[in-house]
Protein backbone atom coordinates (compact mmCIF):
# COMPACT_ATOMS: atom_id res chain seq x y z
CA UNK A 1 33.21 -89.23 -16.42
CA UNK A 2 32.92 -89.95 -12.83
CA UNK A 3 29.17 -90.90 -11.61
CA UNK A 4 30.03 -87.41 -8.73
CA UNK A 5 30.92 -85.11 -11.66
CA UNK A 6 28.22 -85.92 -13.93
CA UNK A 7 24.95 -85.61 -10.13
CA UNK A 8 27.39 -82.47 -9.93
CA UNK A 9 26.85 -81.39 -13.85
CA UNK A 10 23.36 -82.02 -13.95
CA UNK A 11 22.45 -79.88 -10.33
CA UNK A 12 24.22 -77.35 -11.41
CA UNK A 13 22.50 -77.31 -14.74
CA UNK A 14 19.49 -77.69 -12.90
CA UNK A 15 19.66 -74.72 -10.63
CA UNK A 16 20.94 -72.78 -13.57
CA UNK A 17 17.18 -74.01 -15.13
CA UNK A 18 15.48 -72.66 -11.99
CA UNK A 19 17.50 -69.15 -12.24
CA UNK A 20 16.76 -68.39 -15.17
CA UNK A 21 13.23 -69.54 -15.20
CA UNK A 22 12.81 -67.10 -12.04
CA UNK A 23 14.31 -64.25 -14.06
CA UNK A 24 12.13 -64.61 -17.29
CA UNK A 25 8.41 -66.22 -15.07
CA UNK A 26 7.41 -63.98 -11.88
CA UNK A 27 5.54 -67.47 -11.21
CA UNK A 28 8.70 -69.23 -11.35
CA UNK A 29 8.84 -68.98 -7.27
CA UNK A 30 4.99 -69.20 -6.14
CA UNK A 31 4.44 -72.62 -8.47
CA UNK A 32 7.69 -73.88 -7.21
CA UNK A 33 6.45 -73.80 -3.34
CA UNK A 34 2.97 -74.45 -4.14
CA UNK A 35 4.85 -78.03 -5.65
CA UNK A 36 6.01 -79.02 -1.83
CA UNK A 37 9.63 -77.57 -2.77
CA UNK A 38 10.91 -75.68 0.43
CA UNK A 39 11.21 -72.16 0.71
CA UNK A 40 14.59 -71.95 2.63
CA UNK A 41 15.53 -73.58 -0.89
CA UNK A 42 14.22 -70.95 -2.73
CA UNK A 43 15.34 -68.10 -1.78
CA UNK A 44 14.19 -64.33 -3.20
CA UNK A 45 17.29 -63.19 -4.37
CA UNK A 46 17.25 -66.09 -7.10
CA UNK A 47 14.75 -64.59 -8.33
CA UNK A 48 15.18 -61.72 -10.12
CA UNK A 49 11.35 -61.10 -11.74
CA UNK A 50 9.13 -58.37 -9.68
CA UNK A 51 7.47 -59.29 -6.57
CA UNK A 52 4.15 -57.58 -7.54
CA UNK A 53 4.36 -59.04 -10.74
CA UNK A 54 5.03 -62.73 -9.28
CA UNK A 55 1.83 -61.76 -6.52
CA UNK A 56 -0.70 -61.53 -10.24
CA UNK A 57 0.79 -65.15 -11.65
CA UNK A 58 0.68 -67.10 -8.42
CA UNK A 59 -1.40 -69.91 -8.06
CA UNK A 60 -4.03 -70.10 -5.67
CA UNK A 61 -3.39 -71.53 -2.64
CA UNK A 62 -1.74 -70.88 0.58
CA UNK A 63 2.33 -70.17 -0.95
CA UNK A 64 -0.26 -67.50 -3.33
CA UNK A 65 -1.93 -65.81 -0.44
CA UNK A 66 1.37 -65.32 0.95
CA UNK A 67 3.51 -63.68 -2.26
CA UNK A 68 -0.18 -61.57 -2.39
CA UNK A 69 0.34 -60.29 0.97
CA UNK A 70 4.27 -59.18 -0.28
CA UNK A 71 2.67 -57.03 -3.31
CA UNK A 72 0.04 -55.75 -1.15
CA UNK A 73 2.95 -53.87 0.74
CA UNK A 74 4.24 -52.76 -2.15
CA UNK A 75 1.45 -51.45 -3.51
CA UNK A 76 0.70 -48.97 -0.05
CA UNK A 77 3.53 -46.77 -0.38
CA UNK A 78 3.33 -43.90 -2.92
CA UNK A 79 3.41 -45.78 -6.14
CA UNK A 80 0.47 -47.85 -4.99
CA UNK A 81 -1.65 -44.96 -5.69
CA UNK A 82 -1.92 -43.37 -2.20
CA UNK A 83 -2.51 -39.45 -2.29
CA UNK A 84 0.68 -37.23 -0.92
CA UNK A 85 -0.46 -35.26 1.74
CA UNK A 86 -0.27 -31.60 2.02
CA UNK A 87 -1.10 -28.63 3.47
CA UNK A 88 -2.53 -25.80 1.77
CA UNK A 89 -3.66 -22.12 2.28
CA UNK A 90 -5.86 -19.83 0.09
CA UNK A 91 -5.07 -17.49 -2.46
CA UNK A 92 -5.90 -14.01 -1.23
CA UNK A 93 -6.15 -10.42 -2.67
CA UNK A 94 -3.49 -7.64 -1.39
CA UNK A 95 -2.91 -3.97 -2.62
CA UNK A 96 1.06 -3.35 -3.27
CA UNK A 97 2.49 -1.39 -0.55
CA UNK A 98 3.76 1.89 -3.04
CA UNK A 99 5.27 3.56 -0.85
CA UNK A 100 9.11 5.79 -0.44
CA UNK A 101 11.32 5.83 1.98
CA UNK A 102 13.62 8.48 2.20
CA UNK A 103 16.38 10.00 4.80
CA UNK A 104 15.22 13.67 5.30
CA UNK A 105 16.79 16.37 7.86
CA UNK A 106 14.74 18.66 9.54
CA UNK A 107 14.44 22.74 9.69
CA UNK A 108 13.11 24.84 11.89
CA UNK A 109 9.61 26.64 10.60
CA UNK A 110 11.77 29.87 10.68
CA UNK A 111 15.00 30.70 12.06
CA UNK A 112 17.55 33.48 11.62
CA UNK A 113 21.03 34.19 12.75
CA UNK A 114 20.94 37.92 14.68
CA UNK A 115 23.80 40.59 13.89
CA UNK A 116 23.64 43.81 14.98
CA UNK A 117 23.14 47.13 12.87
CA UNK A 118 25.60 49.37 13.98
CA UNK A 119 28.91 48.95 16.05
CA UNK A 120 29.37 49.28 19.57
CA UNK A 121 29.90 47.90 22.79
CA UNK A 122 27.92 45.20 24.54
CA UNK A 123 26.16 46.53 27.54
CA UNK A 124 23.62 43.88 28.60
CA UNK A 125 22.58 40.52 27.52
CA UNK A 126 19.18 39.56 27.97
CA UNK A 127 18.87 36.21 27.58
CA UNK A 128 19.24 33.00 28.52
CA UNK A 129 20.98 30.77 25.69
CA UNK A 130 18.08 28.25 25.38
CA UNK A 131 15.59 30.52 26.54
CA UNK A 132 12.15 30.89 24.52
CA UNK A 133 11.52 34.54 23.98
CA UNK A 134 8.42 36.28 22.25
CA UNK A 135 8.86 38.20 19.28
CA UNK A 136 10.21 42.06 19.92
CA UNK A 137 12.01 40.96 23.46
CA UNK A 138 15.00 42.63 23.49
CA UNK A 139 18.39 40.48 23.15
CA UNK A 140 21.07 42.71 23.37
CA UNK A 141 21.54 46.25 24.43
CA UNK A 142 24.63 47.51 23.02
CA UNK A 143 26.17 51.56 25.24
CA UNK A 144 23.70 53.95 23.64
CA UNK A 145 24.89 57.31 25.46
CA UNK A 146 25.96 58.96 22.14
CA UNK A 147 22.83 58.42 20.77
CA UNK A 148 20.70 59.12 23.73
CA UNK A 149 22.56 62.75 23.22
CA UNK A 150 21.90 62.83 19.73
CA UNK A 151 18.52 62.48 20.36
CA UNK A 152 17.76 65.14 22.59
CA UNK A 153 19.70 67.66 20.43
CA UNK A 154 17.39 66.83 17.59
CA UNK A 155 14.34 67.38 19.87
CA UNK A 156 15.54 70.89 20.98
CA UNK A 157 16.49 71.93 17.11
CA UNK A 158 13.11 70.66 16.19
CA UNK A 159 11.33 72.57 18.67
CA UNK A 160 13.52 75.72 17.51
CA UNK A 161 12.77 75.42 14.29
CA UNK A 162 8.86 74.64 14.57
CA UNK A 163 8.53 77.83 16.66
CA UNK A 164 10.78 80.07 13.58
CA UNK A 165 8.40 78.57 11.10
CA UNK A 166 5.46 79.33 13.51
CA UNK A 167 6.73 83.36 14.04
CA UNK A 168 7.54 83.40 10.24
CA UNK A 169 4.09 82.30 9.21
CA UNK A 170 2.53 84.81 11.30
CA UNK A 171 4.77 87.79 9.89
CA UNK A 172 3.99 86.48 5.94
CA UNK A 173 0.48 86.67 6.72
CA UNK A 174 1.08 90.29 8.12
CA UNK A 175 3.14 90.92 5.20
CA UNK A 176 6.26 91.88 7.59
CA UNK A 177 8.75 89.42 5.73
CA UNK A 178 8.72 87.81 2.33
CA UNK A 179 7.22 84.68 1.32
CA UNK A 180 10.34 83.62 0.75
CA UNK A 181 11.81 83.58 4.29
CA UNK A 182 8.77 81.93 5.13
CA UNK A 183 9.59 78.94 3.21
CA UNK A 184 12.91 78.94 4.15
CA UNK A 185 11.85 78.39 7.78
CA UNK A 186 9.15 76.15 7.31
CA UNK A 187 12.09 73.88 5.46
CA UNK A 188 14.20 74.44 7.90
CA UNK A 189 11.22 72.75 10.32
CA UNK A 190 11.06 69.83 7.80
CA UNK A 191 14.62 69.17 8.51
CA UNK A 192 15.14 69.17 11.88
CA UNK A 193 11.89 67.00 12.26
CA UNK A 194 14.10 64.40 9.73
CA UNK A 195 17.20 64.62 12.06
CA UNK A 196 15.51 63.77 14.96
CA UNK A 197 13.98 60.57 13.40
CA UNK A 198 17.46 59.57 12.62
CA UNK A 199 18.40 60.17 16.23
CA UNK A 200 15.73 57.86 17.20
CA UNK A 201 16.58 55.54 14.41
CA UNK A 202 20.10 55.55 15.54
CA UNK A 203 19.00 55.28 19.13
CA UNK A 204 16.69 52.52 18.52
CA UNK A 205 19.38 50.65 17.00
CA UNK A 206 21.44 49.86 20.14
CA UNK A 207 18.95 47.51 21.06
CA UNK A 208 18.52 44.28 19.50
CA UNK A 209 15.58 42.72 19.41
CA UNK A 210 13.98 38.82 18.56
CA UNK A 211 12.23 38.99 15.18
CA UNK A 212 9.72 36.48 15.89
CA UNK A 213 8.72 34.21 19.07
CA UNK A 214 11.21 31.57 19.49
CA UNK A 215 13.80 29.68 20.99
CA UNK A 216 17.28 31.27 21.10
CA UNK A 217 20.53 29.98 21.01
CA UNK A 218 24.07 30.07 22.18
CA UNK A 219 25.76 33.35 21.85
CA UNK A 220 29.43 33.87 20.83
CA UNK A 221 29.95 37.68 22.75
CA UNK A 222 29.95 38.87 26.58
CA UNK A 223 28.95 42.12 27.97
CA UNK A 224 32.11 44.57 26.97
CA UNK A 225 32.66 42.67 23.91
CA UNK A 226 32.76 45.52 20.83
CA UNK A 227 30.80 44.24 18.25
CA UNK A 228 30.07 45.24 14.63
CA UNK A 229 27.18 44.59 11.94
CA UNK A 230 29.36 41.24 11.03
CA UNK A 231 29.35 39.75 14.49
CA UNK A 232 27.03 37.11 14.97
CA UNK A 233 25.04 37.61 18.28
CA UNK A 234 22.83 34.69 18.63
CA UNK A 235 20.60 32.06 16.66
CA UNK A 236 16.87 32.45 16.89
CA UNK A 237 14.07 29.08 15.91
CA UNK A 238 10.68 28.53 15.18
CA UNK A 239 10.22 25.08 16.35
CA UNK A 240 6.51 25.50 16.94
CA UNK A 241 6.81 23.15 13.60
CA UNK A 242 9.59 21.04 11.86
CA UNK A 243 10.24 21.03 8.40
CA UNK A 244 12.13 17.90 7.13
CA UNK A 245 13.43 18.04 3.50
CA UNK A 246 14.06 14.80 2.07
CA UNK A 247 14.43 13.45 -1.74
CA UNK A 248 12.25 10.76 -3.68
CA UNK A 249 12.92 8.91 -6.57
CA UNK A 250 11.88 10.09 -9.91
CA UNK A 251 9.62 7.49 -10.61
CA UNK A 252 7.51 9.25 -7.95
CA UNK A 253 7.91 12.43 -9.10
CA UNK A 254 4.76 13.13 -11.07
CA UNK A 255 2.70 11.37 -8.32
CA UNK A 256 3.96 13.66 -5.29
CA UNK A 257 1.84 17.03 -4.64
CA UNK A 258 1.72 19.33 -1.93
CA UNK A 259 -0.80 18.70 0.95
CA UNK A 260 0.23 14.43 0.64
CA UNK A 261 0.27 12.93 4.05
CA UNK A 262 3.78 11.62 5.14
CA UNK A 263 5.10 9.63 8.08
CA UNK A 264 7.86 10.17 9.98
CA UNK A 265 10.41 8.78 12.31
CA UNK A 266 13.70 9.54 14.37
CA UNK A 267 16.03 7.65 16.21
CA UNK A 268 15.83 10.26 19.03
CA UNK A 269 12.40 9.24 19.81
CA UNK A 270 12.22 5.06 18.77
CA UNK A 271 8.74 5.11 20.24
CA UNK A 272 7.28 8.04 18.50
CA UNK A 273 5.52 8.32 15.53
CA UNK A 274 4.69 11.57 13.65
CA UNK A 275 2.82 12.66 10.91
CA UNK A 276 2.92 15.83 8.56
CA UNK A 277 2.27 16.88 5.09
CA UNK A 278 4.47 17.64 1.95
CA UNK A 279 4.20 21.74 1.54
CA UNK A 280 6.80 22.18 -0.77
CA UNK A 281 7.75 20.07 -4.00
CA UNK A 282 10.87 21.39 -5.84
CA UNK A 283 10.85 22.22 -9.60
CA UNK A 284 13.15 20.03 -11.32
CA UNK A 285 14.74 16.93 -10.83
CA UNK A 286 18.14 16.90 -9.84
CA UNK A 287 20.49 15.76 -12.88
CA UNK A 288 23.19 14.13 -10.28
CA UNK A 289 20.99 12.02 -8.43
CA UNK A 290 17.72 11.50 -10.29
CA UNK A 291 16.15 12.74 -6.97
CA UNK A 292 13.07 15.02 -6.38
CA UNK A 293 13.52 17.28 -3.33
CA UNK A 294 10.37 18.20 -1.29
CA UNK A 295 9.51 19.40 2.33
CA UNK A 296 7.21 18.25 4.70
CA UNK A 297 6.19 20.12 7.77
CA UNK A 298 5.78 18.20 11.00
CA UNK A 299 3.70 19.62 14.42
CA UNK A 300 5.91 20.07 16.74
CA UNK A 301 3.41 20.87 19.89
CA UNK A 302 5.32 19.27 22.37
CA UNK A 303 8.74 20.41 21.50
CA UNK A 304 10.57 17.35 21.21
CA UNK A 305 11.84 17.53 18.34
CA UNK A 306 15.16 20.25 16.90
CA UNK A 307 16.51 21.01 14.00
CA UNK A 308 19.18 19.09 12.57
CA UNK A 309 17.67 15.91 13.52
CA UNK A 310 17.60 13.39 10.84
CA UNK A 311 14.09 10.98 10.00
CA UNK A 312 13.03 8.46 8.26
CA UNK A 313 10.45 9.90 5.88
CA UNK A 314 7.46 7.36 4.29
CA UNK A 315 5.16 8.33 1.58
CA UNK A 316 2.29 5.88 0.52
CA UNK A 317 0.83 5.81 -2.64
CA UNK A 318 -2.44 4.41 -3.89
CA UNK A 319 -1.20 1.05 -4.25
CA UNK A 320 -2.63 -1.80 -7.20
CA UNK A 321 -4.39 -4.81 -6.30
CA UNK A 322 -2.44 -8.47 -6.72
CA UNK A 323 -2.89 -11.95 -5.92
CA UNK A 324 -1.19 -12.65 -2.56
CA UNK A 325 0.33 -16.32 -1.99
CA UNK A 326 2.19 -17.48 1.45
CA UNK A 327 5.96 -16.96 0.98
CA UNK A 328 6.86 -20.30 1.52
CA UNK A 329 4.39 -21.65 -1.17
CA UNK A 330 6.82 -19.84 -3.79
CA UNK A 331 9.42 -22.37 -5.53
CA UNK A 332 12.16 -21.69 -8.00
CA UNK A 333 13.98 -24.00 -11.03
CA UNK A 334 15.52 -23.12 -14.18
CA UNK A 335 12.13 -21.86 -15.96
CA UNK A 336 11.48 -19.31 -12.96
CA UNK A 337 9.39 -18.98 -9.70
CA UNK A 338 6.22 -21.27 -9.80
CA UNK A 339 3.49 -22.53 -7.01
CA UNK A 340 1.72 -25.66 -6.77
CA UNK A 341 -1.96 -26.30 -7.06
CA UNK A 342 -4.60 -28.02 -6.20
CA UNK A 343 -6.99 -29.04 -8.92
CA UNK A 344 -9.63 -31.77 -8.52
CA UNK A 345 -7.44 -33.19 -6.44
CA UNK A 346 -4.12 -33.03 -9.03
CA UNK A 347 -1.03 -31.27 -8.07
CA UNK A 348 -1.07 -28.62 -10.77
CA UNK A 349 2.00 -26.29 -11.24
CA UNK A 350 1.61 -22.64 -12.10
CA UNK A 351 4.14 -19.85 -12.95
CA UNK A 352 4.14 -16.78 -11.25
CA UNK A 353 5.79 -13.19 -11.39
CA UNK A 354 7.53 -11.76 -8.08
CA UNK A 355 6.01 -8.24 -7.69
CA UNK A 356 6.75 -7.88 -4.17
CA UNK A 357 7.90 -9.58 -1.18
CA UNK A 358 6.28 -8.96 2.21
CA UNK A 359 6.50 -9.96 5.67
CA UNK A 360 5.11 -13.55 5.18
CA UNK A 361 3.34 -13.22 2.23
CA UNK A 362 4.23 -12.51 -1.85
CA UNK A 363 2.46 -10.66 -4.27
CA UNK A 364 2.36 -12.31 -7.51
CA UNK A 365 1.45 -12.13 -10.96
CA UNK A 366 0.16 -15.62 -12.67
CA UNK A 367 -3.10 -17.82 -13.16
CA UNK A 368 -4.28 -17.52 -9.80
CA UNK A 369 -7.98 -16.03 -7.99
CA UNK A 370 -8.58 -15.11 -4.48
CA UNK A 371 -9.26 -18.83 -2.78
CA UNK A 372 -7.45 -20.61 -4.86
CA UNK A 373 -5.47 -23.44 -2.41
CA UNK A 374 -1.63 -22.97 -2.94
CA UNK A 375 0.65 -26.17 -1.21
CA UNK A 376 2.76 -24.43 1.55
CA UNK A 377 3.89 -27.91 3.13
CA UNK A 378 4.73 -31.60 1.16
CA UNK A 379 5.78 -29.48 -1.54
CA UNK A 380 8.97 -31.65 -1.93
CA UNK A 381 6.87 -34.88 -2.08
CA UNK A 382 4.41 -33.37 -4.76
CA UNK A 383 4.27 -33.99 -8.45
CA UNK A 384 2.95 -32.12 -11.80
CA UNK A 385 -0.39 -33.90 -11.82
CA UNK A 386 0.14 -36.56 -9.15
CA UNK A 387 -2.66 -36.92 -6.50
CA UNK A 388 -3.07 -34.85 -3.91
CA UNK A 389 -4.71 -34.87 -0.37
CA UNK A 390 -5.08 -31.25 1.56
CA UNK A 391 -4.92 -31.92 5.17
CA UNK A 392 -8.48 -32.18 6.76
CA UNK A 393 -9.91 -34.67 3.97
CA UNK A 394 -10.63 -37.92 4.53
CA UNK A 395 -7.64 -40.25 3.20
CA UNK A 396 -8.35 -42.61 0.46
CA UNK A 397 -6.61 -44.37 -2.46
CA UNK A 398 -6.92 -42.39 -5.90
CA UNK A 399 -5.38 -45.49 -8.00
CA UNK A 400 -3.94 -48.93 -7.92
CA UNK A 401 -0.43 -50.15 -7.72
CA UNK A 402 1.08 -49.16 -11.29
CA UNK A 403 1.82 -52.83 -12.97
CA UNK A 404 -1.80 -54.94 -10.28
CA UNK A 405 -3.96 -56.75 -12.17
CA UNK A 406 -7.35 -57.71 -10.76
């Protein structure tokens, strides 16, 4: 074999030597500088044993200082036992918010449609549609000569007959007529005293009059219009207070009662907020929906709201006390919704129950106490049982580089 082929052999046997010494002796490199070999001849990649491992073989010396310094950088990120930092917030104690929310539409305190009594002819309408009118104002007068008639007849046969049964009483007593013909007259009084309260009954039924103080409403008929006891004249309301009736669920059903404060809302007045009580709970629960209905009544003193409007209706409930943790502290996997932990300085993982879901904040069920410090930031960087380091304490190294000897 040629002298080139067999320096070629034998360097190529020795570098395969120094390869695999590098991949089975992390001191392979170090005592191979620290022997006056250069480094540009030696470089890293041929080596394929740890560099943290090589740093705790190396020789002293200078070439050793320097493959220390490499593991040293290794050993300051995360796996050389520096704490993940993280920011916490406390456990804290909240009462559930048990509370229903319902679409209700409201009522008037009292209102009636008005139909006349009798039929006739409109002859004056005294009111404004709109109008608020006190109970017994009259509404509606409807032609009333007839009756005026009929009522002055029954006046004059009254007064006829009271003055017979007078006469007659005197002659009985005198013994001039029977006792007889003085009963006859003084029935004959009883009568016409009877007619003429019909006349006035009749009479006093041309004029229609509001039933209570209110506000009335639009009316269908015009003065001249004939009208019968069918015809609808005019709606009357009550809106001194609102009644809104609204349904809750059943769940709620034993725990509503009459005299329960409610809130209330409408889209007619965004800024306005008004409160009432429930006065009436119904009896049964309805089979279709599964729905109590009750009534609240509302103070209406300024007038501003109607009937027919529709609210939002909110009853609270004495609500239950549970351990409230920071919405975004809340994680979920395959085992359910959990929070990390801080415990002597470990990242501990606990399992919690959603009960409910706030504005910022989650009530939860799970092995938590008011103060306890949940992670609500790093959470991605933290680990069951890894160290931990809650923003505000000092920073410090909990371990050595996994793998360092001293």
């Amino acid at each position: 074999m040629a002298l080139w082929k067999q320096l070629a052999l034998a360097l190529l046997l020795g570098l395969a030597g120094i390869v695999g010494w590098g991949a089975l002796d992390p001191a392979a490199r170090p005592r191979l500088i620290a022997a006056g070999l250069p480094e540009v001849l030696l470089p890293e990649w041929v080596f394929l044993a740890p560099a943290d491992s090589a740093a705790a073989a190396a020789p002293k010396g200078d070439g050793a200082r320097r493959a220390g310094s490499g593991a040293g950088a290794v050993a300051g990120g995360p796996a050389g036992g520096k704490a993940t930092l993280v920011v916490t917030a406390p456990v804290v104690m909240a009462e559930t918010a048990n509370r229903v929310s319902a679409i209700g539409t409201a009522e008037a305190a009292r209102t009636v449609v008005i139909f006349p009594r009798t039929t006739g002819m409109v002859a004056e309408i005294a009111f404004t549609p709109g109008q608020r009118v006190a109970a017994g104002a009259t509404l509606i007068r409807l032609d009333d000569d007839g009756e005026k008639i009929a009522v002055e007849q029954a006046r004059i046969a009254l007064a006829d007959a009271d003055a017979k049964a007078a006469r007659n009483d005197r002659l009985a007593d005198t013994k001039a007529i029977s006792d007889a013909e003085r009963d006859t007259a003084r029935f004959e009084r009883s009568k016409a005293r009877l007619a003429l309260q019909e006349a006035e009954l009749a009479f006093s039924r041309r004029t229609i009059a509001a039933p209570f103080a209110g506000v009335v409403g639009l009316t269908p008929v015009e003065v001249g219009d004939m009208v019968s006891s069918s015809t609808e004249i005019a709606t009357i309301d009550d809106r001194s207070d609102i009644k809104v009736e609204f349904r809750v669920p059943e769940a709620f059903a034993a725990r509503l009662a009459i005299g329960q404060p409610v809130e209330v809302a409408t889209p007619s007045q965004p800024e306005g907020h008004f409160t009432g009580e429930v006065t009436a709970v119904g009896s049964r629960i309805e089979a279709d929906s599964r729905t109590l209905v009750a009534q609240a009544t509302v103070r209406n003193s300024d007038d501003v709201l109607r009937p027919g409007m529709s609210f939002a209706v909110t009853v609270r409930f004495p609500g239950v006390e549970e351990t409230a943790v920071p919405a975004l502290s809340v994680q979920w996997d395959r085992d359910g919704a959990y929070v990390w932990t801080v415990d002597a300085g470990k990242a501990k993982r606990v399992g919690v129950g959603i009960v409910e879901r706030n504005a910022g904040t989650v009530l939860v069920t799970g092995d938590l106490k008011a103060g306890d410090p949940v992670v609500v930031e790093g959470i991605q960087s933290v680990r069951a049982g890894g160290p931990v380091r809650m923003a505000g304490e000092p920073e410090q190294t909990v371990g050595k580089a996994e793998g360092t000897k001293p």
